[in-house]
Protein backbone atom coordinates (compact mmCIF):
# COMPACT_ATOMS: atom_id res chain seq x y z
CA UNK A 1 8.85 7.33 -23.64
CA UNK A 2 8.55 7.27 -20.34
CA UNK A 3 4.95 7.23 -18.84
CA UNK A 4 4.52 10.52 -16.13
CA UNK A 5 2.80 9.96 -12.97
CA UNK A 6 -0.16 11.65 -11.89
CA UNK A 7 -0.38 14.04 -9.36
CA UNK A 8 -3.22 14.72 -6.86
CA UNK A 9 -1.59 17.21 -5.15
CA UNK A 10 2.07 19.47 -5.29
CA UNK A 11 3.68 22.27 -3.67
CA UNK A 12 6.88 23.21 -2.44
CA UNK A 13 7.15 20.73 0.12
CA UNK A 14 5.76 17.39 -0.75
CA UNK A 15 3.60 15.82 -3.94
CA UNK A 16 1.01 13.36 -3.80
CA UNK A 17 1.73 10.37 -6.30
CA UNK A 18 -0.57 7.93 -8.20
CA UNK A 19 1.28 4.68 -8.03
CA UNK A 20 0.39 2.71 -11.30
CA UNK A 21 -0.72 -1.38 -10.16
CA UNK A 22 2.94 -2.97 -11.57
CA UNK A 23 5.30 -0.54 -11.44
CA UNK A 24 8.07 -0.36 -8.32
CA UNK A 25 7.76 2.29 -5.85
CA UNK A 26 11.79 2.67 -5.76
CA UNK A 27 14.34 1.00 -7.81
CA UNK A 28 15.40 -2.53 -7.46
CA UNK A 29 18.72 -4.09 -7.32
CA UNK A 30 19.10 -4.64 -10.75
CA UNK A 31 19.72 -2.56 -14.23
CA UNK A 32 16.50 -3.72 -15.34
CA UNK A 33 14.55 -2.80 -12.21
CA UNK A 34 15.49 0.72 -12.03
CA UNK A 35 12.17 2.37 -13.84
CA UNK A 36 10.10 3.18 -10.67
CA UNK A 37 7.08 5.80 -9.21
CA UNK A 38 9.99 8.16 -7.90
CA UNK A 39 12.69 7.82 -10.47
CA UNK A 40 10.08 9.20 -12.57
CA UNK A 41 8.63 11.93 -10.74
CA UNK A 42 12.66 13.14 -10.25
CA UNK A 43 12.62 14.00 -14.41
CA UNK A 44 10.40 16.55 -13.30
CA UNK A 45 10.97 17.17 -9.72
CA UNK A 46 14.58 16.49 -8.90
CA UNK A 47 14.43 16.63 -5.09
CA UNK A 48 11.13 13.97 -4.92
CA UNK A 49 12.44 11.85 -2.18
CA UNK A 50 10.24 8.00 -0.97
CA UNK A 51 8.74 8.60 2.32
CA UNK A 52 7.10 5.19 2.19
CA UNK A 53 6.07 2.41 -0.60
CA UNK A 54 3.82 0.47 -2.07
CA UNK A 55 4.62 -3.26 -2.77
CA UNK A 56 4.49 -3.37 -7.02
CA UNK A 57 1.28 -4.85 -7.53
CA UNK A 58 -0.21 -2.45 -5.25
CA UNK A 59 -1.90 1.15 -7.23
CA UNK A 60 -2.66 4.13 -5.54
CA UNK A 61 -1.93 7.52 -3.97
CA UNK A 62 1.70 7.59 -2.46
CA UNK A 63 3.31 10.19 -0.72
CA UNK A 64 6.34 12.05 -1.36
CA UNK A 65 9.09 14.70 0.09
CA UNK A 66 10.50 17.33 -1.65
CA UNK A 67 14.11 17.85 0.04
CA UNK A 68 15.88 16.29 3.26
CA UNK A 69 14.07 18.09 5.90
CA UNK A 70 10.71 17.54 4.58
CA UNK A 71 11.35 13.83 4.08
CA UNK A 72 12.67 13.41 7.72
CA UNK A 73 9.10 15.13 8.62
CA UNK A 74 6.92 13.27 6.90
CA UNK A 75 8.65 10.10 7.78
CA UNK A 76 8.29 11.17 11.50
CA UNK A 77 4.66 10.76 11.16
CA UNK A 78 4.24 7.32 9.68
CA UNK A 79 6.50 5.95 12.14
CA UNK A 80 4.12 7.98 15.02
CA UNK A 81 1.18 6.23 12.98
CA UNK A 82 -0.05 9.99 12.70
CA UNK A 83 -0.88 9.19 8.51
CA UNK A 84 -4.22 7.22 7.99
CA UNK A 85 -4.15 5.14 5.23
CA UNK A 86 -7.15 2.90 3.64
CA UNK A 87 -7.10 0.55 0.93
CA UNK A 88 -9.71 -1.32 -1.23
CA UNK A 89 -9.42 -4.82 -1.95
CA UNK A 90 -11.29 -7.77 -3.32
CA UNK A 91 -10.96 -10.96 -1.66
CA UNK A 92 -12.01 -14.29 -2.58
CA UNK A 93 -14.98 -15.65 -0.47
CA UNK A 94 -17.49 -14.79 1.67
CA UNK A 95 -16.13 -12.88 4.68
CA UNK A 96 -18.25 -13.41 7.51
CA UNK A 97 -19.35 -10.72 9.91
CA UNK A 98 -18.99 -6.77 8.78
CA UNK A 99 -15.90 -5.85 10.48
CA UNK A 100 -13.08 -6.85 12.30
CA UNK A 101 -9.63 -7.11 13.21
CA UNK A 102 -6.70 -9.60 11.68
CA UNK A 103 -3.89 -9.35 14.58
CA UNK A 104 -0.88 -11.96 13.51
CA UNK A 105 2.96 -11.03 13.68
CA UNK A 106 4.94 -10.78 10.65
CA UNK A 107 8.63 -11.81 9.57
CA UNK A 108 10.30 -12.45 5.88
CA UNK A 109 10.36 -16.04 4.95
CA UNK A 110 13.51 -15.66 4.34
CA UNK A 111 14.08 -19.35 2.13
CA UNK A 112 11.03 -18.16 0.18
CA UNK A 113 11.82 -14.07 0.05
CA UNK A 114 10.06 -11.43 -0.60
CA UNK A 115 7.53 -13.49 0.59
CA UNK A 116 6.39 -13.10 4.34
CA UNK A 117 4.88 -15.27 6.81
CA UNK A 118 3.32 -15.56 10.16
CA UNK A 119 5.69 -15.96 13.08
CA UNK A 120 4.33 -15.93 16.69
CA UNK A 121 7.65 -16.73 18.13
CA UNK A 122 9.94 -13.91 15.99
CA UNK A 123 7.13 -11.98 13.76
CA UNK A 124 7.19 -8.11 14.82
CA UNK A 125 3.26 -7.04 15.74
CA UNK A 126 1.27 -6.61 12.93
CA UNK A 127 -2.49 -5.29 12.63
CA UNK A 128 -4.64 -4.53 10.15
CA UNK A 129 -8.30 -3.05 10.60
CA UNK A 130 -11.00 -4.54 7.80
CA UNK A 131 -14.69 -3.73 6.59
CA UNK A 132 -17.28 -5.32 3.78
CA UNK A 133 -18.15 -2.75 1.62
CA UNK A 134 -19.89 -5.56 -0.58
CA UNK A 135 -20.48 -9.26 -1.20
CA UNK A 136 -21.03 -10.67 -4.43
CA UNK A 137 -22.49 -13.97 -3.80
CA UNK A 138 -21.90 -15.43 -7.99
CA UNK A 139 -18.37 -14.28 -8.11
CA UNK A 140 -18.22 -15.63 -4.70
CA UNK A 141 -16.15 -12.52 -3.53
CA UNK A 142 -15.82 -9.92 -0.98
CA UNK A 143 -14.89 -6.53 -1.44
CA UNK A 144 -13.36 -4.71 1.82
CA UNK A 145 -12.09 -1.23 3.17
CA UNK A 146 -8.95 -2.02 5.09
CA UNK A 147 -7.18 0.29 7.51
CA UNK A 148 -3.43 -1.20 8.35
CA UNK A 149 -2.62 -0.08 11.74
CA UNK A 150 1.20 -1.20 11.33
CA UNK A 151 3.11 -0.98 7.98
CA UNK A 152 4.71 -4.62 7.97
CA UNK A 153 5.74 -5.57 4.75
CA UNK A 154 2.77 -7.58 2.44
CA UNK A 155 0.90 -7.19 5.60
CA UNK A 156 -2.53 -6.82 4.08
CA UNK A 157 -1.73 -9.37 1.42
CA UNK A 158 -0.79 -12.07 4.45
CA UNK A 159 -3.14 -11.45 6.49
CA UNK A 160 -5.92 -11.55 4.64
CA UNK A 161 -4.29 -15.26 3.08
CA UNK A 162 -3.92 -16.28 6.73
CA UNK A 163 -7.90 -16.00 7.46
CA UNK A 164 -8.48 -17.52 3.93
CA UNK A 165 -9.40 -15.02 2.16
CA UNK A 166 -6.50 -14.40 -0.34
CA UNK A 167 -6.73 -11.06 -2.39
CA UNK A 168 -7.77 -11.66 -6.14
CA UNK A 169 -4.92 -11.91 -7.91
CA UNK A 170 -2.45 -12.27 -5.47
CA UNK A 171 -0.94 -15.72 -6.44
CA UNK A 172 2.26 -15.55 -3.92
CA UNK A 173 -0.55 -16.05 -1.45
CA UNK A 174 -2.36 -18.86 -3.25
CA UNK A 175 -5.26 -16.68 -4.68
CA UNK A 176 -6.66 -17.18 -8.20
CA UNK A 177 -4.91 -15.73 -11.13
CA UNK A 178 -6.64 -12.50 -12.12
CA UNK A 179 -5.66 -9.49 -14.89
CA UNK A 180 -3.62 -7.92 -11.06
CA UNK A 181 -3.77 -8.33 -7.81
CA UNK A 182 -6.74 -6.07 -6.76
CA UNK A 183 -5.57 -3.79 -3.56
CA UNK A 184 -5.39 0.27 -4.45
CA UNK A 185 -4.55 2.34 -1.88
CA UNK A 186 -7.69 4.41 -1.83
CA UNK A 187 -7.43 6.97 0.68
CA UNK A 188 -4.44 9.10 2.53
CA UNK A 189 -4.74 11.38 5.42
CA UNK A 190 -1.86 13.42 7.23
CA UNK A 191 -0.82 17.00 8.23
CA UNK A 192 1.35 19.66 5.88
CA UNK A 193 4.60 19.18 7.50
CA UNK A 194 5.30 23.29 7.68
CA UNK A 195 1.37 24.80 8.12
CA UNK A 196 -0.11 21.71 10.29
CA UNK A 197 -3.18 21.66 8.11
CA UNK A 198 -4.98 18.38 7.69
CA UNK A 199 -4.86 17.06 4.11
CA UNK A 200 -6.70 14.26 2.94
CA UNK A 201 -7.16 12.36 -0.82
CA UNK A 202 -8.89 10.27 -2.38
CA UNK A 203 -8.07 7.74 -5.18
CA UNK A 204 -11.24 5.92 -6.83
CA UNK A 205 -10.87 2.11 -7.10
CA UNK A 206 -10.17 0.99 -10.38
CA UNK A 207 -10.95 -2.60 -10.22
């Protein structure tokens, strides 16, 4: 049987998802790849519709529309960078300083896709916002808040690679094996599309 996915919030407009770390946040191209966050949520809720993803390894709270018009309106404010979204991660190394800014452009390496890589001549403007919430010196780790300005694809993924400081896990960017790659999208802000009100939820970190 199908697993359900957990809600943090739902009304007639638009339900807040937890995305489990390994499952896709739509369907893929092939049979096999069809079991996703919002193919299940539409057993229950037939007009769920994506307003934005997660990459597969990623967990965390995900938003979604119920209906066209509600879907065209949240949509409206990612691309307005009106939603704040923070993530938790846990890098490999020491990260020095306490916060800071990683600005690289992104494009798709296409030879090696999905995979993306930095491009100063053709990658699109990419930024991503970081913090140390905590160092562990033996593990030889850091664990950070990160706040991604843009929504490239992988962007948090490469650019934390590109400073050298790979999340755990994440072997398409040369980190150490580990049990999953350890980003969770931990926090989601935005407005109710039809009342304006200012919504905002948490997800605790499970790694």
């Amino acid at each position: 049987m199908t697993d359900k996915i957990a809600l943090h919030y739902l009304d007639e407009t638009l339900l807040v998802a937890e995305k489990p770390a390994g499952l896709l946040s739509v369907p893929g191209r092939s049979l096999e790849n069809q079991d996703c966050v919002v193919s299940r949520l539409q057993l229950e809720y037939a007009d769920a519709l994506t307003v934005h993803r997660l990459d597969q390894v990623t967990s965390g709270l995900m938003l979604y529309a119920r209906g066209k018009a509600m879907q065209v309106a949240l949509s409206k404010q990612f691309e307005q960078r009106q939603v704040s979204k923070h993530y938790e991660a846990v890098v490999q190394g020491l990260v020095e300083g306490e916060a800071g800014e990683i600005d690289l452009p992104l494009i798709c390496d296409w030879p090696n896709r999905p995979k993306q890589m930095v491009s100063v001549e053709l990658g699109k403007p990419s930024l991503t916002r970081w913090r140390v919430l905590a160092r562990d010196a033996v593990a030889h780790t850091t664990r950070l808040e990160l706040e991604p300005v843009t929504g490239r694809s992988h962007q948090l993924r490469l650019h934390l690679a590109s400073i050298g400081h790979p999340i755990i896990g994440d072997v398409m960017y040369e980190a150490r094996p580990a049990l999953r790659v350890c980003l969770h999208a931990r926090r989601l802000e935005f407005a109710h599309p039809l009342s304006g009100e200012a919504l905002a939820f948490v997800s605790e970190c499970p790694f």
